[in-house]
N, C-alpha and C. Protein backbone atom coordinates (compact mmCIF):
# COMPACT_ATOMS: atom_id res chain seq x y z
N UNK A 1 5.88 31.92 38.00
CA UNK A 1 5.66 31.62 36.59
C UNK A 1 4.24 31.08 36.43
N UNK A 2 3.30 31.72 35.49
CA UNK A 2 2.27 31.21 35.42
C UNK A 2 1.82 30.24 34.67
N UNK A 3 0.92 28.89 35.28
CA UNK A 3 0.86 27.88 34.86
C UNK A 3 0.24 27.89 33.65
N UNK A 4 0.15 26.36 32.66
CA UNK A 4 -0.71 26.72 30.96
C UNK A 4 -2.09 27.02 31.17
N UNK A 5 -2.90 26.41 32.19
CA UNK A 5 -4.07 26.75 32.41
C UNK A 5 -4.38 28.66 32.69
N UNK A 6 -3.37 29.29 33.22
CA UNK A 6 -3.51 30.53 33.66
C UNK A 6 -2.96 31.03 32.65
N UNK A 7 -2.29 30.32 31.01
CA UNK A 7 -1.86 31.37 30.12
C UNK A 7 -3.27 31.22 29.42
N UNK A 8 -3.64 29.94 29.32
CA UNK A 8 -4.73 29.79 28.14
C UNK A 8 -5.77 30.40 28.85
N UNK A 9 -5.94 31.22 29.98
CA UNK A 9 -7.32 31.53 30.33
C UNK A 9 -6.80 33.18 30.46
N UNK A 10 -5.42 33.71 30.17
CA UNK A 10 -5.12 35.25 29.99
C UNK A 10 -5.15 35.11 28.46
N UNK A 11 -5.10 34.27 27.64
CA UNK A 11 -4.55 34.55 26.11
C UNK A 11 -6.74 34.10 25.68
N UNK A 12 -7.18 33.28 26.42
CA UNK A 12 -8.68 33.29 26.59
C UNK A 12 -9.28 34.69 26.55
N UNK A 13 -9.25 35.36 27.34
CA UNK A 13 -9.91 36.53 28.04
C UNK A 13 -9.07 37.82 27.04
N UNK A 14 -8.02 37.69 26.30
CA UNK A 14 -7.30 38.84 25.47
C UNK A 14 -8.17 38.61 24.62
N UNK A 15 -8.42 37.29 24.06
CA UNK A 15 -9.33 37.19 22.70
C UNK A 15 -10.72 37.91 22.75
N UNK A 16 -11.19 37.51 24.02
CA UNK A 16 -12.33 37.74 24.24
C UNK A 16 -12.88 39.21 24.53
N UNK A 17 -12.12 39.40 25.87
CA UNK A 17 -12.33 41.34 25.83
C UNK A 17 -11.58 42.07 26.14
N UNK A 18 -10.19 41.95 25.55
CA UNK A 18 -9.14 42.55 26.28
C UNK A 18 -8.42 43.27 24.84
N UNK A 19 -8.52 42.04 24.11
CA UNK A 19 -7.30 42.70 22.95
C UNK A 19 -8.05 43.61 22.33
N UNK A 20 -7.08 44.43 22.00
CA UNK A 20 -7.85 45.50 20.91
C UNK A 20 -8.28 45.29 19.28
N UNK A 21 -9.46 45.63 19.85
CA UNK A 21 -10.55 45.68 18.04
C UNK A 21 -10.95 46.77 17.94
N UNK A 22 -12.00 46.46 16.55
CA UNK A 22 -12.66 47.51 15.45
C UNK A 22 -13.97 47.99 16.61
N UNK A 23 -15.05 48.85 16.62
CA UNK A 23 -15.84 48.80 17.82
C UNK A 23 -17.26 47.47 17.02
N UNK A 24 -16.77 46.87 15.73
CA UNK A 24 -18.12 46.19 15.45
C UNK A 24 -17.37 44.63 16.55
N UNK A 25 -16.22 44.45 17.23
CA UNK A 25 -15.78 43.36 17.61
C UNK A 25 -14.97 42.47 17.23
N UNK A 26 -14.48 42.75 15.50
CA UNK A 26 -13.21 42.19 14.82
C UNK A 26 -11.97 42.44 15.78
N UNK A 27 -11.31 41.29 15.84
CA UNK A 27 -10.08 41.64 17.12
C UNK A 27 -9.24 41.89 15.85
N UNK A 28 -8.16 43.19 16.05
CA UNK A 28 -7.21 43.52 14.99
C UNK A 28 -5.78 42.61 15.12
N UNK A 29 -5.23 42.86 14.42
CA UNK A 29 -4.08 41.74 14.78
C UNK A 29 -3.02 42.24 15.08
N UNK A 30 -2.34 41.53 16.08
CA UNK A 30 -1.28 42.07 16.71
C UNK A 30 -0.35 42.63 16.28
N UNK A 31 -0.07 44.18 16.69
CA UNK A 31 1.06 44.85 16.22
C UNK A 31 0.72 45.57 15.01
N UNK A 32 -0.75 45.91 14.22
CA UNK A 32 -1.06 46.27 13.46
C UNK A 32 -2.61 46.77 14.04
N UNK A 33 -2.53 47.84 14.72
CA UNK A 33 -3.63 48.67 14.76
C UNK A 33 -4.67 48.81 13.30
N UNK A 34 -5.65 48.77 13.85
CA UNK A 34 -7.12 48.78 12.51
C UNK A 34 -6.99 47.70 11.31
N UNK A 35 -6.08 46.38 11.85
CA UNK A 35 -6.23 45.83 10.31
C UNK A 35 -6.64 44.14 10.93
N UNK A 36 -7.13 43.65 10.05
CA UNK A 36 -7.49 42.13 10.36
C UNK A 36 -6.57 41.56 8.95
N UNK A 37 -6.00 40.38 10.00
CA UNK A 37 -5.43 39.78 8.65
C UNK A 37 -6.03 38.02 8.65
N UNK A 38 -5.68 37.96 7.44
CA UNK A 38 -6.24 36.43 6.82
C UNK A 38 -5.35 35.15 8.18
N UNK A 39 -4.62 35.63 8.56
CA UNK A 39 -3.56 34.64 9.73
C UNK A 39 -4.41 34.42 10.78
N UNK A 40 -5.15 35.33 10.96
CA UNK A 40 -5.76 35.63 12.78
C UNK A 40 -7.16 34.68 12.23
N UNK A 41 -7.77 33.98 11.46
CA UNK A 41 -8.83 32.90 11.06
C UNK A 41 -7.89 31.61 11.61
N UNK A 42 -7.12 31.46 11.18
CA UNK A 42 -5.99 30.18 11.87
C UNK A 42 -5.24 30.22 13.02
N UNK A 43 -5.59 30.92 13.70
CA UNK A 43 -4.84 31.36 15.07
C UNK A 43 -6.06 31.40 16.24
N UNK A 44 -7.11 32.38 16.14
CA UNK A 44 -7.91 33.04 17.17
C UNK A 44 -9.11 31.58 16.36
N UNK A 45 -9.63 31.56 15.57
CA UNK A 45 -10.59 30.65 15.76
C UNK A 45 -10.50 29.32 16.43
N UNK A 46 -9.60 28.70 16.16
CA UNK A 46 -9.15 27.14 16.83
C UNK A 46 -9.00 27.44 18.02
N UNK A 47 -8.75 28.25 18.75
CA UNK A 47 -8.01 28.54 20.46
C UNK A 47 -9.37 28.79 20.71
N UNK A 48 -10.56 29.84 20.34
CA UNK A 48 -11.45 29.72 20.97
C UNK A 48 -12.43 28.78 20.54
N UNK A 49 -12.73 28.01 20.04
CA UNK A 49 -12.67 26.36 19.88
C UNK A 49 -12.54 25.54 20.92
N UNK A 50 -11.34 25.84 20.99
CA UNK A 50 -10.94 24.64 21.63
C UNK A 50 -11.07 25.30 23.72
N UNK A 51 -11.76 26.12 24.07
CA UNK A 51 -11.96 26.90 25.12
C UNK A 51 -13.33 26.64 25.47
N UNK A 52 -14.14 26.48 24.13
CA UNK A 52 -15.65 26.08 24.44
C UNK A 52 -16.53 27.24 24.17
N UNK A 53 -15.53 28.50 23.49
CA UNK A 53 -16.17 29.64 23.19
C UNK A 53 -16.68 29.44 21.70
N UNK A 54 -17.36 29.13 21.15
CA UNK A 54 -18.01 28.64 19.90
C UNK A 54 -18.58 29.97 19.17
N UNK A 55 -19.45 30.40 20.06
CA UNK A 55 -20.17 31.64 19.29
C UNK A 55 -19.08 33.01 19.22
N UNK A 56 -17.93 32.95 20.13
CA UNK A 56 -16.81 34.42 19.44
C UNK A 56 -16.37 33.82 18.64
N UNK A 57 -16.19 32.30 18.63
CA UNK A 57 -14.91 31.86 17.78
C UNK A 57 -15.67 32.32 16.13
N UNK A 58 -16.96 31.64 15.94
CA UNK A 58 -18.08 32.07 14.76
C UNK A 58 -18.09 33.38 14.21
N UNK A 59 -17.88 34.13 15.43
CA UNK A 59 -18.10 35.62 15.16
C UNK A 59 -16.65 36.67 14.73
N UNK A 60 -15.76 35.71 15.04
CA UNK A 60 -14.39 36.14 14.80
C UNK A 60 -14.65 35.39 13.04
N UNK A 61 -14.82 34.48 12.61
CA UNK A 61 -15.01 33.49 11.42
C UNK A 61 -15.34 34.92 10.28
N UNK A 62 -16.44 35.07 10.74
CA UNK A 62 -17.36 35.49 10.08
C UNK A 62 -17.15 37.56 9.49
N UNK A 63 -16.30 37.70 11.17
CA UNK A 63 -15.88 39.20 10.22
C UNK A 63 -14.30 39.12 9.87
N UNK A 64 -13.86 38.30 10.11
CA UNK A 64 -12.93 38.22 9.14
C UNK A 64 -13.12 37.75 7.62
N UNK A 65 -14.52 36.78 7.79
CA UNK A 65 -14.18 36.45 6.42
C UNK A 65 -15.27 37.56 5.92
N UNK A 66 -15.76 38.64 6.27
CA UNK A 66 -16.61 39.51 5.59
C UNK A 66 -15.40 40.65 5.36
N UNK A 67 -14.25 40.62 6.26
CA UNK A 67 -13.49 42.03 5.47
C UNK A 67 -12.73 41.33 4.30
N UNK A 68 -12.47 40.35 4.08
CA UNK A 68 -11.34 39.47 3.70
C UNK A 68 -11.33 38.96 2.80
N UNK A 69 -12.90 38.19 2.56
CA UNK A 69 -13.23 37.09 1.65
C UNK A 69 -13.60 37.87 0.07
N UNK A 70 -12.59 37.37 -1.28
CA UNK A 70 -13.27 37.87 -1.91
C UNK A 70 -13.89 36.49 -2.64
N UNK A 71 -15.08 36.90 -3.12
CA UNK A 71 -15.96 35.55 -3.48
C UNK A 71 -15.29 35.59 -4.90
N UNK A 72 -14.83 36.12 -5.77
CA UNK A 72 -14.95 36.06 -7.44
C UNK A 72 -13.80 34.89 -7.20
N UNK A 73 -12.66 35.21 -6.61
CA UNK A 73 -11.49 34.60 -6.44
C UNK A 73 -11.46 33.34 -5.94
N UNK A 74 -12.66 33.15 -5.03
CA UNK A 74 -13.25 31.95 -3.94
C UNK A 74 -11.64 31.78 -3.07
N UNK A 75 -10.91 33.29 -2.36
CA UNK A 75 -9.50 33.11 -1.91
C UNK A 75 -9.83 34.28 -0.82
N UNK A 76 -8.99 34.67 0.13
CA UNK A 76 -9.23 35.54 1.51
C UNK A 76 -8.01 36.44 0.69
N UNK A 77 -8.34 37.68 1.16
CA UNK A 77 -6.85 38.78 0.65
C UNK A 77 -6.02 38.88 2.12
N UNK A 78 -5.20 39.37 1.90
CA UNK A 78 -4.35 39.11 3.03
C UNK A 78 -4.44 39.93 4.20
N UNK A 79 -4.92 41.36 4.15
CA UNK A 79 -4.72 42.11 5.26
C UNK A 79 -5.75 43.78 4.52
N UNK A 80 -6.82 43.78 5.62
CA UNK A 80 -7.53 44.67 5.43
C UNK A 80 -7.57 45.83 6.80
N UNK A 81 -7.68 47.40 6.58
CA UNK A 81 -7.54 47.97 7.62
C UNK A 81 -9.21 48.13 7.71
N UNK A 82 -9.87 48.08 8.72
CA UNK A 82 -11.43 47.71 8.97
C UNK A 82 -11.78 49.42 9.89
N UNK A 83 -10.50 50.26 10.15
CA UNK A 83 -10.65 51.88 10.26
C UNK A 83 -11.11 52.60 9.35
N UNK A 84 -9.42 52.46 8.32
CA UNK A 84 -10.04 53.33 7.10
C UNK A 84 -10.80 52.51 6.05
N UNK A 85 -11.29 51.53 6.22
CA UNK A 85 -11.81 50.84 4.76
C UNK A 85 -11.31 50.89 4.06
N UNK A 86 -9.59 50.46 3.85
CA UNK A 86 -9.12 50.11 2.67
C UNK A 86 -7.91 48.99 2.72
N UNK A 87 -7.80 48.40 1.65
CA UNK A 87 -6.93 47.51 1.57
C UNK A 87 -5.93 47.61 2.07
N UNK A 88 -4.63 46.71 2.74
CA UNK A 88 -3.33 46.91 3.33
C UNK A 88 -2.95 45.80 2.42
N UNK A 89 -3.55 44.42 2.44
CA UNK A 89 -2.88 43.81 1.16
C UNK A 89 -4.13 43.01 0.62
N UNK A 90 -4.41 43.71 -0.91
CA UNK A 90 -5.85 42.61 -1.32
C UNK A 90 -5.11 41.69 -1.62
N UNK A 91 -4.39 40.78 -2.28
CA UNK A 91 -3.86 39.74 -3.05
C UNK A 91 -3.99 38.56 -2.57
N UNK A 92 -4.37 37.49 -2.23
CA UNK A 92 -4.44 36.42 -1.78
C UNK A 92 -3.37 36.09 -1.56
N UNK A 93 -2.55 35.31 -0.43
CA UNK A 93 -1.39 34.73 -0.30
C UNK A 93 -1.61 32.61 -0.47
N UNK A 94 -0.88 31.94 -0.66
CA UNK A 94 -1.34 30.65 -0.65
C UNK A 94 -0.74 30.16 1.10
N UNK A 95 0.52 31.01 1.28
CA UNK A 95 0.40 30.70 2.97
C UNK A 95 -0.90 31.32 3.63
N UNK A 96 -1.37 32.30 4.04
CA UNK A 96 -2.70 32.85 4.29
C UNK A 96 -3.43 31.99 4.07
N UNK A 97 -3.88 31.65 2.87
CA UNK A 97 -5.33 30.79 2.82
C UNK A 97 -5.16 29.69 3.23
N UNK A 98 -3.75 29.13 3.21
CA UNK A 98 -3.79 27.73 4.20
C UNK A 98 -3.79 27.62 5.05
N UNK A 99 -3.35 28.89 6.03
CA UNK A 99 -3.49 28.85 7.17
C UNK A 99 -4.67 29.07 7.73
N UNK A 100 -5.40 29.90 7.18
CA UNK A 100 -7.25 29.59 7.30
C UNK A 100 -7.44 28.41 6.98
N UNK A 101 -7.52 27.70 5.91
CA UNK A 101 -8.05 26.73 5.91
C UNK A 101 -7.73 25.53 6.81
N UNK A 102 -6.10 25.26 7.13
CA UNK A 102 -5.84 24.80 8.01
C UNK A 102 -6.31 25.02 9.59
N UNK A 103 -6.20 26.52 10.35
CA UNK A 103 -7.26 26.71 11.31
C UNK A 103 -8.97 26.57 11.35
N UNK A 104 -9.40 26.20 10.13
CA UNK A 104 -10.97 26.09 10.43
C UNK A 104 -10.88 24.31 10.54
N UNK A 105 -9.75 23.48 10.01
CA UNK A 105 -10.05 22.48 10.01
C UNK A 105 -9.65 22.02 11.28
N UNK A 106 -8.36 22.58 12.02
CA UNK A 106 -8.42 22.05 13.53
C UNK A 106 -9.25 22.46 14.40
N UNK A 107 -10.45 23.81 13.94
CA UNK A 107 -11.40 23.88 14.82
C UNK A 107 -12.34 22.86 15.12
N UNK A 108 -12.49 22.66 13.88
CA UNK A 108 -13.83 21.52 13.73
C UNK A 108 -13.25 20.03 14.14
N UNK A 109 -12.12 19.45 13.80
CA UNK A 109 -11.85 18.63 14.69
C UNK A 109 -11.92 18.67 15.77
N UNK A 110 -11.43 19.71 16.62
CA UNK A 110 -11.28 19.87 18.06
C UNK A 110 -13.14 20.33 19.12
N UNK A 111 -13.36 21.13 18.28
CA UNK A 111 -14.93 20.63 18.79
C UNK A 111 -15.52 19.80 18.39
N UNK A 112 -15.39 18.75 17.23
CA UNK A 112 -16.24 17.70 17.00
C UNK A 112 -17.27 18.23 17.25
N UNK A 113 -18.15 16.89 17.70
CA UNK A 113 -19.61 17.41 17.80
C UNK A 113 -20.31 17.91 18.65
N UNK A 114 -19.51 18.79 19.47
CA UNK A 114 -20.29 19.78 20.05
C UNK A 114 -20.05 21.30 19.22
N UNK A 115 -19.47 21.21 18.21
CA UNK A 115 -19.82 22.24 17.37
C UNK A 115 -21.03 22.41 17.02
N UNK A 116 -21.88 23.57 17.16
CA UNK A 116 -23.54 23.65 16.75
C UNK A 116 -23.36 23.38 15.30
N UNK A 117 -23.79 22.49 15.14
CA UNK A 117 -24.60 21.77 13.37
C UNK A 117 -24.20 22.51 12.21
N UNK A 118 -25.31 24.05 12.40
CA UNK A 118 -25.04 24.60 11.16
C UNK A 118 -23.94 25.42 11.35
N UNK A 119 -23.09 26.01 12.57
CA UNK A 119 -21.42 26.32 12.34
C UNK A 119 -20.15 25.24 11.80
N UNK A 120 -20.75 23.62 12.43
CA UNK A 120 -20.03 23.06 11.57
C UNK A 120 -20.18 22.72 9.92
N UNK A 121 -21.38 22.80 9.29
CA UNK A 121 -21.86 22.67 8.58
C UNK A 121 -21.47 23.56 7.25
N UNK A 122 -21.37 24.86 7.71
CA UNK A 122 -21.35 25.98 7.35
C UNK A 122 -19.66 26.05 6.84
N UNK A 123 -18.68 25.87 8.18
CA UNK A 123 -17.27 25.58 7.72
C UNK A 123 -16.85 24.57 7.39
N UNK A 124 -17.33 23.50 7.25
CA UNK A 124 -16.84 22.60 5.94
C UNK A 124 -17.52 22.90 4.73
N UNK A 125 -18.47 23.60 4.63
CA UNK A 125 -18.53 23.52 3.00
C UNK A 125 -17.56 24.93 2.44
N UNK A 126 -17.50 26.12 3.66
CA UNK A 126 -17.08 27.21 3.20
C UNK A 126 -14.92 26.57 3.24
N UNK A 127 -14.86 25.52 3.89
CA UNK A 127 -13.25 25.54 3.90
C UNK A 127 -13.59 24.85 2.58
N UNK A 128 -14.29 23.55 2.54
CA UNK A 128 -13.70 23.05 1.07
C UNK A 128 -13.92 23.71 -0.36
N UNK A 129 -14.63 24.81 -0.45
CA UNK A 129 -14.49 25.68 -1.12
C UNK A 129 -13.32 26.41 -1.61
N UNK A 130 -12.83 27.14 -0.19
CA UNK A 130 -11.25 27.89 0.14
C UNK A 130 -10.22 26.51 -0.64
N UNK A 131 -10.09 25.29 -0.27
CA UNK A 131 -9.51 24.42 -0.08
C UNK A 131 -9.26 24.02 -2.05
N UNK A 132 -10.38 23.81 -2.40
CA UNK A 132 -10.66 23.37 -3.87
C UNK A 132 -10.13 24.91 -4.89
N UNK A 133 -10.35 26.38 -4.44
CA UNK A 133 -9.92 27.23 -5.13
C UNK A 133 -8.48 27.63 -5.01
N UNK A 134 -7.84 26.97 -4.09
CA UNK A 134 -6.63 27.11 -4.04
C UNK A 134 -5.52 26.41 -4.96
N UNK A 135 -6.10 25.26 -5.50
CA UNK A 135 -5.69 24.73 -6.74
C UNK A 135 -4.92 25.46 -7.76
N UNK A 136 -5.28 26.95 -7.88
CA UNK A 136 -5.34 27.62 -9.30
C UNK A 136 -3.83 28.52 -8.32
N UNK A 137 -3.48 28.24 -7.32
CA UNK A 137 -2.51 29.03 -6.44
C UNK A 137 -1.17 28.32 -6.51
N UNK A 138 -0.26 29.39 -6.54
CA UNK A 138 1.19 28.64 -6.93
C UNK A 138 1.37 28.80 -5.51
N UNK A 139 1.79 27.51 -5.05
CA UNK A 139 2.14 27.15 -3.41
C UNK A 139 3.70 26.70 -2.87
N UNK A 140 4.20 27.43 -1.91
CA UNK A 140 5.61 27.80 -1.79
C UNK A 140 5.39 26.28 -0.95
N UNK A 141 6.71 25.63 0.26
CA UNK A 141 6.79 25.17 0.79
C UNK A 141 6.26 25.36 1.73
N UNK A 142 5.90 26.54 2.62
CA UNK A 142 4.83 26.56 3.75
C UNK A 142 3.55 26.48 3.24
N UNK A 143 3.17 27.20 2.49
CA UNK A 143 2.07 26.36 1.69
C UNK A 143 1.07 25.47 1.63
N UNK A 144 2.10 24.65 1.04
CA UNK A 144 1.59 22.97 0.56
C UNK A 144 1.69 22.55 1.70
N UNK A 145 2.72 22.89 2.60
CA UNK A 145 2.66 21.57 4.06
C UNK A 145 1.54 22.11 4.58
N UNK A 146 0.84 22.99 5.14
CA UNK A 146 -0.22 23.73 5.58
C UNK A 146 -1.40 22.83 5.09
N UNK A 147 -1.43 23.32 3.42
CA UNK A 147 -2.85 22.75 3.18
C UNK A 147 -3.10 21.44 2.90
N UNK A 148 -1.50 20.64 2.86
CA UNK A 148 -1.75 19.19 2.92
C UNK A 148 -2.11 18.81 4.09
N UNK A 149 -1.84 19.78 5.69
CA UNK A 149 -2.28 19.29 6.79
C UNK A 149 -3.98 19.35 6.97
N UNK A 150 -4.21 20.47 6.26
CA UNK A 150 -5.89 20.43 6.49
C UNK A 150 -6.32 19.35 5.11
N UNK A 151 -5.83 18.83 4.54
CA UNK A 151 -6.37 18.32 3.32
C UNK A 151 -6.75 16.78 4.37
N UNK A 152 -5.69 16.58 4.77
CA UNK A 152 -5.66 15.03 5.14
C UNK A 152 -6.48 15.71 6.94
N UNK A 153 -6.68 16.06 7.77
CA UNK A 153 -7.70 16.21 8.75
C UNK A 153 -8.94 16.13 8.15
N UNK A 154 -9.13 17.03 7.22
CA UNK A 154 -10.60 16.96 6.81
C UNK A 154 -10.73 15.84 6.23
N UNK A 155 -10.04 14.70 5.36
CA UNK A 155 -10.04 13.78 5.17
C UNK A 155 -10.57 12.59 6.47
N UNK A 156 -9.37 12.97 6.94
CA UNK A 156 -9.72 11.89 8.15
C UNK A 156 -10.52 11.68 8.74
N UNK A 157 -11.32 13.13 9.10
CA UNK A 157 -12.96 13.50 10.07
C UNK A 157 -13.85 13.20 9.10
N UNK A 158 -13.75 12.99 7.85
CA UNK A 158 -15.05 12.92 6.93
C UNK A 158 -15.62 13.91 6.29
N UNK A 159 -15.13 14.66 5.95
CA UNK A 159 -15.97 16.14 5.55
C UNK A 159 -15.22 16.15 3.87
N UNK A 160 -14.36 15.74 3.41
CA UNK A 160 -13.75 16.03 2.42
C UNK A 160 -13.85 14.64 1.93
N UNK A 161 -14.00 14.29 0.67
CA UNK A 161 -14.17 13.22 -0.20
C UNK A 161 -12.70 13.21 -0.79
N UNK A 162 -11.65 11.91 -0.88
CA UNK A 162 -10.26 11.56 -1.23
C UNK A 162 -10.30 11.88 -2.79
């Protein structure tokens, strides 16, 4: 049976160059060939975070939130196929965006300050953004517990004003 150090350094190395992606390097999400979804920002960023991989974790950030993010909405849509260029689900979910927002906030806790400056810099102003437009979102019970968990972390670390 393999020990946690030998899962987190096979579930390490899937993130990194094993699992299957788009050929620009978006890892697709499991069980769904060609699509990135708004879940895999709260899942794959914090793990490589917390590994010391900073610049995939950024680079995973960043094309997800370029297939994903729509700015008018200031909300992530839920699931984009990054093959055919087209939507699988535009709609914003309020579980989805909390769960991004909730995974960018245990990233940045968990690297503290060895996060490079302007990546941390960059995701606290872009979560409390996500965080503040979610307001206008009718929020189920997974939800609210989600984004009350990143509400009160980012609280706690300082990045969010009470």
């Amino acid at each position: 049976m393999p020990t946690s150090d030998q899962q987190t350094q096979e579930r390490r190395w899937w993130m990194l160059r094993w699992g299957p992606r788009h050929d620009s390097g978006v890892l697709y999400y499991p069980g769904h060939p060609g699509e990135v979804w708004v879940d895999a920002i709260g899942e794959v960023v914090p793990f490589l975070v917390s590994t010391g991989d900073f610049a995939p974790a950024d680079m995973q950030y960043r094309m997800h939130r370029e297939h994903l993010w729509d700015s008018q909405a200031g909300l992530y849509g839920e699931a984009y196929n990054v093959d055919s260029g087209t939507w699988v689900r535009q709609a914003p979910t309020a579980s989805g965006n909390a769960k991004a927002a909730l995974g960018i906030a245990q990233a940045l806790r968990e690297g503290g300050e060895t996060t490079p400056a302007e990546m941390r810099g960059r995701w606290q102003r872009e979560t409390r953004d996500l965080m503040e437009a979610m307001r206008d979102l009718a929020l189920d019970a997974e939800a609210a517990a989600l984004l009350t968990q990143a509400l009160l972390i980012a609280r706690e670390d300082g990045w969010l004003e009470s």
